[in-house]
PDB file of N, CA and C in Angstrom:
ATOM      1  N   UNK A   1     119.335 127.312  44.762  1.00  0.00           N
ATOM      2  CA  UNK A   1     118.658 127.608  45.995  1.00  0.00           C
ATOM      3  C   UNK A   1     118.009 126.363  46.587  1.00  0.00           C
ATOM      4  N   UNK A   2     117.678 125.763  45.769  1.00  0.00           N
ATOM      5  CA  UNK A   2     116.867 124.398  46.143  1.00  0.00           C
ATOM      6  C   UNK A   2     118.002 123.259  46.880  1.00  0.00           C
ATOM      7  N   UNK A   3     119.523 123.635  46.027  1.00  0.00           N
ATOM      8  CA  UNK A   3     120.486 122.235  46.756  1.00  0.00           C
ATOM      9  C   UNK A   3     120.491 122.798  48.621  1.00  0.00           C
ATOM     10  N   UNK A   4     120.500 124.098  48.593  1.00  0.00           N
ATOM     11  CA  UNK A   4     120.569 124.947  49.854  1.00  0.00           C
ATOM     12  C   UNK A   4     119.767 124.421  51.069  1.00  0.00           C
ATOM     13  N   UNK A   5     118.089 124.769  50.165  1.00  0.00           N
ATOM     14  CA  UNK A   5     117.198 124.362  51.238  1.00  0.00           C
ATOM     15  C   UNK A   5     117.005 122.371  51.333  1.00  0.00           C
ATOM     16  N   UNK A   6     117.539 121.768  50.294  1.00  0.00           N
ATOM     17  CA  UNK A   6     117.537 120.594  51.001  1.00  0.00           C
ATOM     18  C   UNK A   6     118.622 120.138  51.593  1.00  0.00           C
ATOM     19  N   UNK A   7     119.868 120.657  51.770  1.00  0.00           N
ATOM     20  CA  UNK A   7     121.024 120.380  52.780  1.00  0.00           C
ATOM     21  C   UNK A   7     120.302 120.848  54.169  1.00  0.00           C
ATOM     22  N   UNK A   8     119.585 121.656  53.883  1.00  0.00           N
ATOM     23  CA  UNK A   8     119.614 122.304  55.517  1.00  0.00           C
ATOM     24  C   UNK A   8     118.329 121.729  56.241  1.00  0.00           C
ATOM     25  N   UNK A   9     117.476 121.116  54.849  1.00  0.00           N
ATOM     26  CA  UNK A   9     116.199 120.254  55.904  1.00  0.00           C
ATOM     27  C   UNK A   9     117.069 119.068  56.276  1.00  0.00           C
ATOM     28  N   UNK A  10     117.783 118.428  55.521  1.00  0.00           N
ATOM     29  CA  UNK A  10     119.066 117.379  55.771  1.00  0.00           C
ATOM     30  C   UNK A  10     119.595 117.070  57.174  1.00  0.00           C
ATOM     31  N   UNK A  11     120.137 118.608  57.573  1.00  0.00           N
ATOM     32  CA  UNK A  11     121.067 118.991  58.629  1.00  0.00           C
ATOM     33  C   UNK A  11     120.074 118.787  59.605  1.00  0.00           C
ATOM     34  N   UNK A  12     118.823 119.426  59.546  1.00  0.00           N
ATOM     35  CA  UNK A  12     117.709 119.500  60.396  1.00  0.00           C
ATOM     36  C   UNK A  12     117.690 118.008  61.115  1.00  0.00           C
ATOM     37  N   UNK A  13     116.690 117.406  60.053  1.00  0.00           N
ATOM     38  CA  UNK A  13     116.444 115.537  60.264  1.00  0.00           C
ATOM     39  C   UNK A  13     117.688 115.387  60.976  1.00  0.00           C
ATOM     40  N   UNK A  14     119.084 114.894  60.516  1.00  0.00           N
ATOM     41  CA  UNK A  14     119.764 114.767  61.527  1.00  0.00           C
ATOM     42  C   UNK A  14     120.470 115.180  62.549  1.00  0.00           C
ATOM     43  N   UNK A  15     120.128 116.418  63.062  1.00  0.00           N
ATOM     44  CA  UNK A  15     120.275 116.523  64.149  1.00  0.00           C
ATOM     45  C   UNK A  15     118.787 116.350  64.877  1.00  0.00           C
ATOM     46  N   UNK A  16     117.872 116.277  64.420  1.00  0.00           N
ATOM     47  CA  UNK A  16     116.616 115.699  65.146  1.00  0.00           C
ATOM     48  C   UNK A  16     116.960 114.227  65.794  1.00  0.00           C
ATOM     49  N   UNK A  17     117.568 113.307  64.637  1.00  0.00           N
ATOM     50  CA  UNK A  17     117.606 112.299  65.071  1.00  0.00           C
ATOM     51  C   UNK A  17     118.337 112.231  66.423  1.00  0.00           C
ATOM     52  N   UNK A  18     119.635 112.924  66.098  1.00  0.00           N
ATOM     53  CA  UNK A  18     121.059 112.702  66.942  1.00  0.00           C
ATOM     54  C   UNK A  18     119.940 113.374  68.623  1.00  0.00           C
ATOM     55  N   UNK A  19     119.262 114.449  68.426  1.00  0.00           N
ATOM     56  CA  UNK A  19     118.699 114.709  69.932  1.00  0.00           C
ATOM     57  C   UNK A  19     117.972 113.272  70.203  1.00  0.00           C
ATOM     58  N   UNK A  20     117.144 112.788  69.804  1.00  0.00           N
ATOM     59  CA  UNK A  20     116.290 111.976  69.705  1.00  0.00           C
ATOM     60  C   UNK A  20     117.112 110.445  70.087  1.00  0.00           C
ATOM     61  N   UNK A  21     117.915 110.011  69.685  1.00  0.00           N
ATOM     62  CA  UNK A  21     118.922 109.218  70.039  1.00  0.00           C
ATOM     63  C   UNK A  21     119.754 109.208  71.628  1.00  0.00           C
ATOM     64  N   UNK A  22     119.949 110.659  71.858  1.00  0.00           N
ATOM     65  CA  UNK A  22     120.448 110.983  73.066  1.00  0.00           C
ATOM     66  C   UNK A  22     119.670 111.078  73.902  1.00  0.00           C
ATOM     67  N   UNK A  23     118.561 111.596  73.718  1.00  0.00           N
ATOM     68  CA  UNK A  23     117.685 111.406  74.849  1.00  0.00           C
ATOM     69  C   UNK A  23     117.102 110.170  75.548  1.00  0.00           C
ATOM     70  N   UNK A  24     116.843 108.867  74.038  1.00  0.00           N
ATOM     71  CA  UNK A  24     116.234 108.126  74.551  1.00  0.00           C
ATOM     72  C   UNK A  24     117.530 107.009  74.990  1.00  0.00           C
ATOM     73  N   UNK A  25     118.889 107.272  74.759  1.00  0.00           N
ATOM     74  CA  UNK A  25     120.054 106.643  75.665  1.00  0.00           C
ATOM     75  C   UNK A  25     120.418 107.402  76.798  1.00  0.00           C
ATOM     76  N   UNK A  26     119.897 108.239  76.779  1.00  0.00           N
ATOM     77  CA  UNK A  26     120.076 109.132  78.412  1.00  0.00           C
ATOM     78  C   UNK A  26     119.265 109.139  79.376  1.00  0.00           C
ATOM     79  N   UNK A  27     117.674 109.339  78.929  1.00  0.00           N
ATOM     80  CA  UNK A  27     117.027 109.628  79.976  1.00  0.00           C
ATOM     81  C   UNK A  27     115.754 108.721  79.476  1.00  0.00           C
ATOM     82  N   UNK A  28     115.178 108.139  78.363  1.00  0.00           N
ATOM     83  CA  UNK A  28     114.293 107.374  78.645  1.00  0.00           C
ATOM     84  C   UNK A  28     114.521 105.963  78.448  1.00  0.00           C
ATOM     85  N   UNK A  29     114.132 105.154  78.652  1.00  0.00           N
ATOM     86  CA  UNK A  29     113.069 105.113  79.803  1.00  0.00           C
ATOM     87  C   UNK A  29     113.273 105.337  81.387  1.00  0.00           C
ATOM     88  N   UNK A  30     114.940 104.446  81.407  1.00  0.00           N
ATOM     89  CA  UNK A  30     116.052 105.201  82.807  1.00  0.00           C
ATOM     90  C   UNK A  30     117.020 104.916  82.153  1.00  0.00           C
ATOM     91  N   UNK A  31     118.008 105.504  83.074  1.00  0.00           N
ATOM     92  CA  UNK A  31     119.593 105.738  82.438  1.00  0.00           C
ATOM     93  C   UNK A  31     120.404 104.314  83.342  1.00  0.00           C
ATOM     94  N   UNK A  32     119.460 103.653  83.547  1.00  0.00           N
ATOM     95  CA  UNK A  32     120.167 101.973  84.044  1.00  0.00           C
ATOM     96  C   UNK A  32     119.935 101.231  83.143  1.00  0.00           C
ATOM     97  N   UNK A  33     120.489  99.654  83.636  1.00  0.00           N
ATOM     98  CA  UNK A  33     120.081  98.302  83.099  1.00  0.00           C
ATOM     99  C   UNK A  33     119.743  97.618  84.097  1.00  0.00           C
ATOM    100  N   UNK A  34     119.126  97.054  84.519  1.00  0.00           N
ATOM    101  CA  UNK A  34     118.622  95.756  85.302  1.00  0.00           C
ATOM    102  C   UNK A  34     118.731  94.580  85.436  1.00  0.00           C
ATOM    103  N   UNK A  35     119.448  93.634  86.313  1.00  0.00           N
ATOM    104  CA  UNK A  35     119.579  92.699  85.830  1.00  0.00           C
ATOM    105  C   UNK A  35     119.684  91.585  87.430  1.00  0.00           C
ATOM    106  N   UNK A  36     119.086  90.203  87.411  1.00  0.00           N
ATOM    107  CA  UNK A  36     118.663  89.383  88.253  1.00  0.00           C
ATOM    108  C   UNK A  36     119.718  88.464  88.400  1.00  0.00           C
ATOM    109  N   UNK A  37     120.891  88.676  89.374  1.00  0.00           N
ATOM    110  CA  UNK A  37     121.707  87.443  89.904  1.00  0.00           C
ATOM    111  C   UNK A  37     120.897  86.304  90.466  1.00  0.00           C
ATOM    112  N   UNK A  38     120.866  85.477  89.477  1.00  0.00           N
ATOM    113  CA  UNK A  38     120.845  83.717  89.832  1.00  0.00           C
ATOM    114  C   UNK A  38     121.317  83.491  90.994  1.00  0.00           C
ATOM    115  N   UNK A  39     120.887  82.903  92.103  1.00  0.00           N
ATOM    116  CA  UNK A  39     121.075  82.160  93.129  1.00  0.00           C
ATOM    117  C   UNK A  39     120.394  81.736  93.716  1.00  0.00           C
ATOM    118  N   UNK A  40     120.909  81.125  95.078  1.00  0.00           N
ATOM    119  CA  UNK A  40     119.838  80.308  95.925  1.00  0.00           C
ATOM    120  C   UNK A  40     118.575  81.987  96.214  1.00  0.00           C
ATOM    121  N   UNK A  41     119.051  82.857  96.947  1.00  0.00           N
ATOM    122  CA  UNK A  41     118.287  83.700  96.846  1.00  0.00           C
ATOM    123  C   UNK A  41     118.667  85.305  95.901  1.00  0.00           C
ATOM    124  N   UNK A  42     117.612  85.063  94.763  1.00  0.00           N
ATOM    125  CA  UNK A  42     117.900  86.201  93.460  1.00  0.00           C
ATOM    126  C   UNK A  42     118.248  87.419  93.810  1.00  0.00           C
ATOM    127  N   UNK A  43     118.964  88.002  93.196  1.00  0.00           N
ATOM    128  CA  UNK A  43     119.416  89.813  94.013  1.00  0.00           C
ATOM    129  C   UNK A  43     118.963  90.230  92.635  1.00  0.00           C
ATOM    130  N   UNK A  44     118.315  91.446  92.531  1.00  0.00           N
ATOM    131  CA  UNK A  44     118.393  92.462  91.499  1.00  0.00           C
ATOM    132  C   UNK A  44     119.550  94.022  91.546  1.00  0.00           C
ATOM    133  N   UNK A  45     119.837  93.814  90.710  1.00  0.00           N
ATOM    134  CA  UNK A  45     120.866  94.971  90.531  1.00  0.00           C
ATOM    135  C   UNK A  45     120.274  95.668  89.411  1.00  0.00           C
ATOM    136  N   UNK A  46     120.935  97.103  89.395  1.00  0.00           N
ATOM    137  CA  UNK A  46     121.146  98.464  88.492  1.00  0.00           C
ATOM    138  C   UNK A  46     122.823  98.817  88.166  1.00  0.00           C
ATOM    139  N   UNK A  47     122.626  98.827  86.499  1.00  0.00           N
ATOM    140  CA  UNK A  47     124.161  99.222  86.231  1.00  0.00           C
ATOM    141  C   UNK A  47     123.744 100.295  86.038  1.00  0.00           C
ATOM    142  N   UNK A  48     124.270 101.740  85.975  1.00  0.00           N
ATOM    143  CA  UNK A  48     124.587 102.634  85.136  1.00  0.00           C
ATOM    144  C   UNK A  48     124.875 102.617  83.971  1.00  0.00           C
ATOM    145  N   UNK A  49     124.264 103.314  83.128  1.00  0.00           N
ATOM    146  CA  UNK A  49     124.826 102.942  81.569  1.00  0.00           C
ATOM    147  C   UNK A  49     126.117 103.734  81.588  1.00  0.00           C
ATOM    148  N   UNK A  50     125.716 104.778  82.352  1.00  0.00           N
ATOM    149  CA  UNK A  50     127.254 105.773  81.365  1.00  0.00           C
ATOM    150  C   UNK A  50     128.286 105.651  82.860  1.00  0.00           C
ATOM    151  N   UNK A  51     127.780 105.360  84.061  1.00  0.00           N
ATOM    152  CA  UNK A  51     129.210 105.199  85.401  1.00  0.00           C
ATOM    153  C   UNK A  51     129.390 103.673  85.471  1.00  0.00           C
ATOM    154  N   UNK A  52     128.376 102.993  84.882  1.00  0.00           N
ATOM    155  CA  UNK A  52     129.171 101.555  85.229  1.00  0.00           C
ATOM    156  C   UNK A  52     128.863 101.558  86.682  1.00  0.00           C
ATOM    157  N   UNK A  53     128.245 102.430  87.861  1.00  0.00           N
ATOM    158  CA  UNK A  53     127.895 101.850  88.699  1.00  0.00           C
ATOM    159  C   UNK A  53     127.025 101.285  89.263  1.00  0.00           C
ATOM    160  N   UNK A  54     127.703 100.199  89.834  1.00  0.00           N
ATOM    161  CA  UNK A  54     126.569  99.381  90.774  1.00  0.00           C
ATOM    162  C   UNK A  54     125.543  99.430  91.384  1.00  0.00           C
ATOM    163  N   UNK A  55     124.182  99.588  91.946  1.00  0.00           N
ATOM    164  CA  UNK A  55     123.372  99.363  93.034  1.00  0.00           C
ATOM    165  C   UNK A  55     122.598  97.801  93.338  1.00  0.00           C
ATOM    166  N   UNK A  56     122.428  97.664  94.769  1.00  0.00           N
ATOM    167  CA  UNK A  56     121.860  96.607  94.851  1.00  0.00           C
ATOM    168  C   UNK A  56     120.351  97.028  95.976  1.00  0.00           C
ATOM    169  N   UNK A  57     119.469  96.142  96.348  1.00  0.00           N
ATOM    170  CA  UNK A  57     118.368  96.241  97.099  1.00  0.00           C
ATOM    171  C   UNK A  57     118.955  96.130  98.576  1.00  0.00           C
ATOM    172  N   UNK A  58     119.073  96.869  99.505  1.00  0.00           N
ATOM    173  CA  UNK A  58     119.350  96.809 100.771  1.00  0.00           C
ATOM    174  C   UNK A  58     118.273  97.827 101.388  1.00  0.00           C
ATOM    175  N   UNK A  59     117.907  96.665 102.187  1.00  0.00           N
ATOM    176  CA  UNK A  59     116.387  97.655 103.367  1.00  0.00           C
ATOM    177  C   UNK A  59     115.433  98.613 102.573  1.00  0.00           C
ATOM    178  N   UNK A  60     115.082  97.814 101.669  1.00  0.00           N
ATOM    179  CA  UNK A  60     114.557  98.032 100.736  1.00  0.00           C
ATOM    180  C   UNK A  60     114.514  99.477  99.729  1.00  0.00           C
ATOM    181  N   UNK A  61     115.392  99.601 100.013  1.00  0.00           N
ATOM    182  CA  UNK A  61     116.466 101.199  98.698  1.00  0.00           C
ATOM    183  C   UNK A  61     117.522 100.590  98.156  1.00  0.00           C
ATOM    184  N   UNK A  62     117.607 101.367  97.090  1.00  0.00           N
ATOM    185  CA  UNK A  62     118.945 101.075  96.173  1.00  0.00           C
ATOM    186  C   UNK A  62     120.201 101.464  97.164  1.00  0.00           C
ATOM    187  N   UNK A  63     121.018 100.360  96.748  1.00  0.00           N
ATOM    188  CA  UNK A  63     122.319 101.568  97.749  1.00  0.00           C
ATOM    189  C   UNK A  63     123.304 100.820  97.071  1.00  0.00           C
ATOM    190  N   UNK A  64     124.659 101.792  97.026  1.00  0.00           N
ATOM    191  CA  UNK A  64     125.925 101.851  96.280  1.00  0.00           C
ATOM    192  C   UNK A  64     126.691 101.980  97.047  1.00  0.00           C
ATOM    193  N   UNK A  65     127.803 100.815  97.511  1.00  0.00           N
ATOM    194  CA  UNK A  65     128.780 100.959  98.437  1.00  0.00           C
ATOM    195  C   UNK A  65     130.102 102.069  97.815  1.00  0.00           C
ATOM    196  N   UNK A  66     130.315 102.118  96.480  1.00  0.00           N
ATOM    197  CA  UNK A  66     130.563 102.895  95.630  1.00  0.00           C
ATOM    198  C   UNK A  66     130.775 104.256  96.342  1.00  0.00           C
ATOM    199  N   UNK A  67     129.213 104.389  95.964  1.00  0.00           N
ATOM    200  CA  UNK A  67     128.746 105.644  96.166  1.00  0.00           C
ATOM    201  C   UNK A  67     128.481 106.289  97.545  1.00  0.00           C
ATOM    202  N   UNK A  68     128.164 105.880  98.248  1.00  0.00           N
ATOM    203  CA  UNK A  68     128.536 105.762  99.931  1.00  0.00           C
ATOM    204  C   UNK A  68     129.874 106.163  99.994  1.00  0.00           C
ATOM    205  N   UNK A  69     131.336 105.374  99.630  1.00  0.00           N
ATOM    206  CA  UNK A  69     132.358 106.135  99.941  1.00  0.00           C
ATOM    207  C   UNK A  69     132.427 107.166  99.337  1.00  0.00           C
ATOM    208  N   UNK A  70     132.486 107.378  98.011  1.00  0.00           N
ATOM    209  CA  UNK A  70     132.422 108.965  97.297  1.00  0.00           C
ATOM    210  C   UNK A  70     131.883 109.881  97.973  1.00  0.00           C
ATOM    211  N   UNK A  71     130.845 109.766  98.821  1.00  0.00           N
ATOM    212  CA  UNK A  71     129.446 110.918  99.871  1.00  0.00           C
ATOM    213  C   UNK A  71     130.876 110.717 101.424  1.00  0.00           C
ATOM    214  N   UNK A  72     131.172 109.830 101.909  1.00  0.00           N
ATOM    215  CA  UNK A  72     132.236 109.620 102.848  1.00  0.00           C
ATOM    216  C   UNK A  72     133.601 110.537 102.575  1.00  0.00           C
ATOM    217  N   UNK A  73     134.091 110.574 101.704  1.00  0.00           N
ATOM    218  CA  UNK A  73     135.218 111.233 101.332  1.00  0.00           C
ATOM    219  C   UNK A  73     135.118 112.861 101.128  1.00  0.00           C
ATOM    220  N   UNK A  74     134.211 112.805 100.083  1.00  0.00           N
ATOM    221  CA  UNK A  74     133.529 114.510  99.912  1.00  0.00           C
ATOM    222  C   UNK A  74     133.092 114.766 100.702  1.00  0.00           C
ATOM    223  N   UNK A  75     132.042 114.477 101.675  1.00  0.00           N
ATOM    224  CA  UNK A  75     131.568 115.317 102.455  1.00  0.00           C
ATOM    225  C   UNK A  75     131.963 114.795 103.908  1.00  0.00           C
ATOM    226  N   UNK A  76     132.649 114.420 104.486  1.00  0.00           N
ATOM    227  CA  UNK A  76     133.532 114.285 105.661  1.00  0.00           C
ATOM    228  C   UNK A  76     133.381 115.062 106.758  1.00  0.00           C
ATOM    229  N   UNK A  77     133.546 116.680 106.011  1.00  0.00           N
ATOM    230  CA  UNK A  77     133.584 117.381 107.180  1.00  0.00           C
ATOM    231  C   UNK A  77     131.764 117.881 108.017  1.00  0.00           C
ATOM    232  N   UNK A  78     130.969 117.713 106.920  1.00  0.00           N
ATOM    233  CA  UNK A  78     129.826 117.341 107.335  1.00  0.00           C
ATOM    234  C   UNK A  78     129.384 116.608 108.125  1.00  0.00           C
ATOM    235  N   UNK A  79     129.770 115.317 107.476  1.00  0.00           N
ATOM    236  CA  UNK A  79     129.336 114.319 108.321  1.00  0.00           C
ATOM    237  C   UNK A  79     129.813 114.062 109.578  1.00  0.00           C
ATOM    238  N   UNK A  80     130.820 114.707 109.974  1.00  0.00           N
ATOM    239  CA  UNK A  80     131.735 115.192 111.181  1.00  0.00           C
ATOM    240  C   UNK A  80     130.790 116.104 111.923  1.00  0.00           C
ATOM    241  N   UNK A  81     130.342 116.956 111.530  1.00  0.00           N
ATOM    242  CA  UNK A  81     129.402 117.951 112.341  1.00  0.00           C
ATOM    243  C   UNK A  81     128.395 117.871 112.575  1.00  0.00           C
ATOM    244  N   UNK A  82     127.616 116.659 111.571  1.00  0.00           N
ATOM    245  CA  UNK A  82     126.327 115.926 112.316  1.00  0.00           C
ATOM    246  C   UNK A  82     126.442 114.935 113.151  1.00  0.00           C
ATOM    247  N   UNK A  83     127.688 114.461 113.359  1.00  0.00           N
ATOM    248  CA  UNK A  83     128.003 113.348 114.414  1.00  0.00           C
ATOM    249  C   UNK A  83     128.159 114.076 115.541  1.00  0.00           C
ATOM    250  N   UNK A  84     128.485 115.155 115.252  1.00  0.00           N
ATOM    251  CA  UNK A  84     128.508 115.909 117.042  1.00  0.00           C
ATOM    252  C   UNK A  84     127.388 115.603 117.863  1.00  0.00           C
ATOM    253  N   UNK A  85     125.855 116.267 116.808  1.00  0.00           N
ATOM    254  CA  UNK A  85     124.729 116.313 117.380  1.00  0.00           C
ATOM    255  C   UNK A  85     123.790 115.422 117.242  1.00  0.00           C
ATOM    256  N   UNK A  86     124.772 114.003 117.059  1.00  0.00           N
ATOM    257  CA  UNK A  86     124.231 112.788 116.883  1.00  0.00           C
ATOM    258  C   UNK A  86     123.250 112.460 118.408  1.00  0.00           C
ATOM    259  N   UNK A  87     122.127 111.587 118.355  1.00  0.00           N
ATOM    260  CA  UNK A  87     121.833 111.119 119.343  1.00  0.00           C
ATOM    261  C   UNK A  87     122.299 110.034 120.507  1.00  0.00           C
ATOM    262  N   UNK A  88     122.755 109.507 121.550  1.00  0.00           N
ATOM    263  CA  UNK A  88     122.918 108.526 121.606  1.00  0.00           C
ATOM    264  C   UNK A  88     122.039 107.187 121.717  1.00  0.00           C
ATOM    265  N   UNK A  89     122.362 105.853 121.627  1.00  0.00           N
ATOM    266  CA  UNK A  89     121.303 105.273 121.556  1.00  0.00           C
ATOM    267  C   UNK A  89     121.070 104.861 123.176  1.00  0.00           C
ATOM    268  N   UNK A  90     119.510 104.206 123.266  1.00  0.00           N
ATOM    269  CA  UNK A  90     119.716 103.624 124.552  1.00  0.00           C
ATOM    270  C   UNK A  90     120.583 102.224 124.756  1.00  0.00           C
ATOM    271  N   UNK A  91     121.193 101.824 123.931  1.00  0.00           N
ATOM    272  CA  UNK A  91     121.731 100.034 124.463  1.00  0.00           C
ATOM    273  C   UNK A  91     123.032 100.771 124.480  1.00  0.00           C
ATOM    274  N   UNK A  92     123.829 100.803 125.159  1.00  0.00           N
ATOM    275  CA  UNK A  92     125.427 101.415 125.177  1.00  0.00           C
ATOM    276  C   UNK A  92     126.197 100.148 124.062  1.00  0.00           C
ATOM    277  N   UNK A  93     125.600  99.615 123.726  1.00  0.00           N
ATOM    278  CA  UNK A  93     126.473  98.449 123.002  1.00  0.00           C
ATOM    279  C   UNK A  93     126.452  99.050 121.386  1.00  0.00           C
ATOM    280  N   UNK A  94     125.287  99.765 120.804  1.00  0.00           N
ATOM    281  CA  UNK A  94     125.436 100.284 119.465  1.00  0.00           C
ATOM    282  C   UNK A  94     126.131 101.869 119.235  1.00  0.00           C
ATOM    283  N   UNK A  95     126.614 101.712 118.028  1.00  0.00           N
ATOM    284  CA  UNK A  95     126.633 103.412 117.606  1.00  0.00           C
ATOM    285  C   UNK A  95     126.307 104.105 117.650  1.00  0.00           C
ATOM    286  N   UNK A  96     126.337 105.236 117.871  1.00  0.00           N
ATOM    287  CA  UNK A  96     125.638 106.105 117.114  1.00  0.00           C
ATOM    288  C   UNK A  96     126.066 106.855 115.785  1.00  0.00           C
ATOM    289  N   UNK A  97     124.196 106.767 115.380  1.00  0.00           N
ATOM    290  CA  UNK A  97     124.834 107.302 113.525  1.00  0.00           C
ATOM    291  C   UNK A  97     124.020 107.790 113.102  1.00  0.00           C
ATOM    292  N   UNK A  98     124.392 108.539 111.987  1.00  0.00           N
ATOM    293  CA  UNK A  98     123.357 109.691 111.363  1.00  0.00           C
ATOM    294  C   UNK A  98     122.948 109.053 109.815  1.00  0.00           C
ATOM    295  N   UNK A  99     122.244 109.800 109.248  1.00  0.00           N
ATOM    296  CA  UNK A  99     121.769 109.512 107.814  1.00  0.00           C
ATOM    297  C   UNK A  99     121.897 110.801 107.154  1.00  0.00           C
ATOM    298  N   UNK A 100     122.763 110.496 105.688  1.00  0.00           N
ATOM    299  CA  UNK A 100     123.199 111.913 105.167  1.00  0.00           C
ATOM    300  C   UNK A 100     122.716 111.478 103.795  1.00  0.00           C
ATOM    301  N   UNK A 101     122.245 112.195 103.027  1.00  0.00           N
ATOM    302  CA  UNK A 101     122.026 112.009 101.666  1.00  0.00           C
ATOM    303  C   UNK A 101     121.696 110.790 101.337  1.00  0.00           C
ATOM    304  N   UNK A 102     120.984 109.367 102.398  1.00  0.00           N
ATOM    305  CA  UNK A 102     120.249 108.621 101.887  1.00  0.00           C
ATOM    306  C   UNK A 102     121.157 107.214 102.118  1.00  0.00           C
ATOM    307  N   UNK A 103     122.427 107.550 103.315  1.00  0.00           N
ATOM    308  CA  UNK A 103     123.251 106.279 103.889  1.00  0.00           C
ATOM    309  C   UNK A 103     123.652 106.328 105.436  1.00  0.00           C
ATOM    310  N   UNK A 104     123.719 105.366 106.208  1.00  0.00           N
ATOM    311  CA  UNK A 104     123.797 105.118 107.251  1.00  0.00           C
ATOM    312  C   UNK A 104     125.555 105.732 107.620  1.00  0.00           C
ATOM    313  N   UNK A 105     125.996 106.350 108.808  1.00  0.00           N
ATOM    314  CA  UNK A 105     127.390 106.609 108.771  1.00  0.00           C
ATOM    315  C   UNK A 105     127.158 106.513 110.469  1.00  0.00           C
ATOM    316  N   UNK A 106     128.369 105.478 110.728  1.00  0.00           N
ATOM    317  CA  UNK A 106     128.733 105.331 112.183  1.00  0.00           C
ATOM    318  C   UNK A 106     129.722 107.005 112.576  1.00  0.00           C
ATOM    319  N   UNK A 107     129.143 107.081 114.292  1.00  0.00           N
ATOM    320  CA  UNK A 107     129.974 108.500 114.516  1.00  0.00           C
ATOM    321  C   UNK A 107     130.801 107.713 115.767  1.00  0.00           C
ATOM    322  N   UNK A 108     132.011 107.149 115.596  1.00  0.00           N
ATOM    323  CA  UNK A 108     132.800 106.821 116.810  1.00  0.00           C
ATOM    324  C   UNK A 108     133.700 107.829 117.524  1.00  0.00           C
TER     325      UNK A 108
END
């Protein structure tokens, strides 16, 4: 009875660990890496650990050209139906464009 109950405190501990492991490669502290391109002027970026994708600092938000087309492709027909009731601007020389889920989209 005793080999019983120490296999199963066994089993316990490691699957404690294995949650404990996953969590803190998933969600703490973030599920990025960070990292400072060298140049004349430094860019900071975010990898994804588990998509491998990109973000960089533009107008001061993260943004993913990536990810921008993926939101472009999927949601299309959306973004089609907020361009209807897009505004126009006053300079006839710019676009007009809407903001969907956190990116700029020209409506020509």
């Amino acid at each position: 009875m005793s080999s019983l109950s120490s296999t199963v405190r066994r089993c316990g501990i490691i699957a404690l660990v294995v949650v404990l492991c996953a969590f803190w490669y998933l969600v703490w502290p973030t599920p990025y890496r960070y990292f400072v391109i060298p140049s004349e002027h430094p860019q900071l970026i975010r990898v994804g650990r588990l998509s491998g994708r990109i973000w960089h600092i533009r107008g001061g938000q993260w943004y993913s050209s990536a990810e921008r087309d993926e939101i472009a492709t999927e949601d299309s027909e959306e973004i089609k139906r907020l361009c209807k009731d897009a505004p126009y601007p006053s300079d006839p020389n710019l676009e007009r464009q809407i903001e969907f889920k956190g990116y700029s989209f020209s409506c020509k």
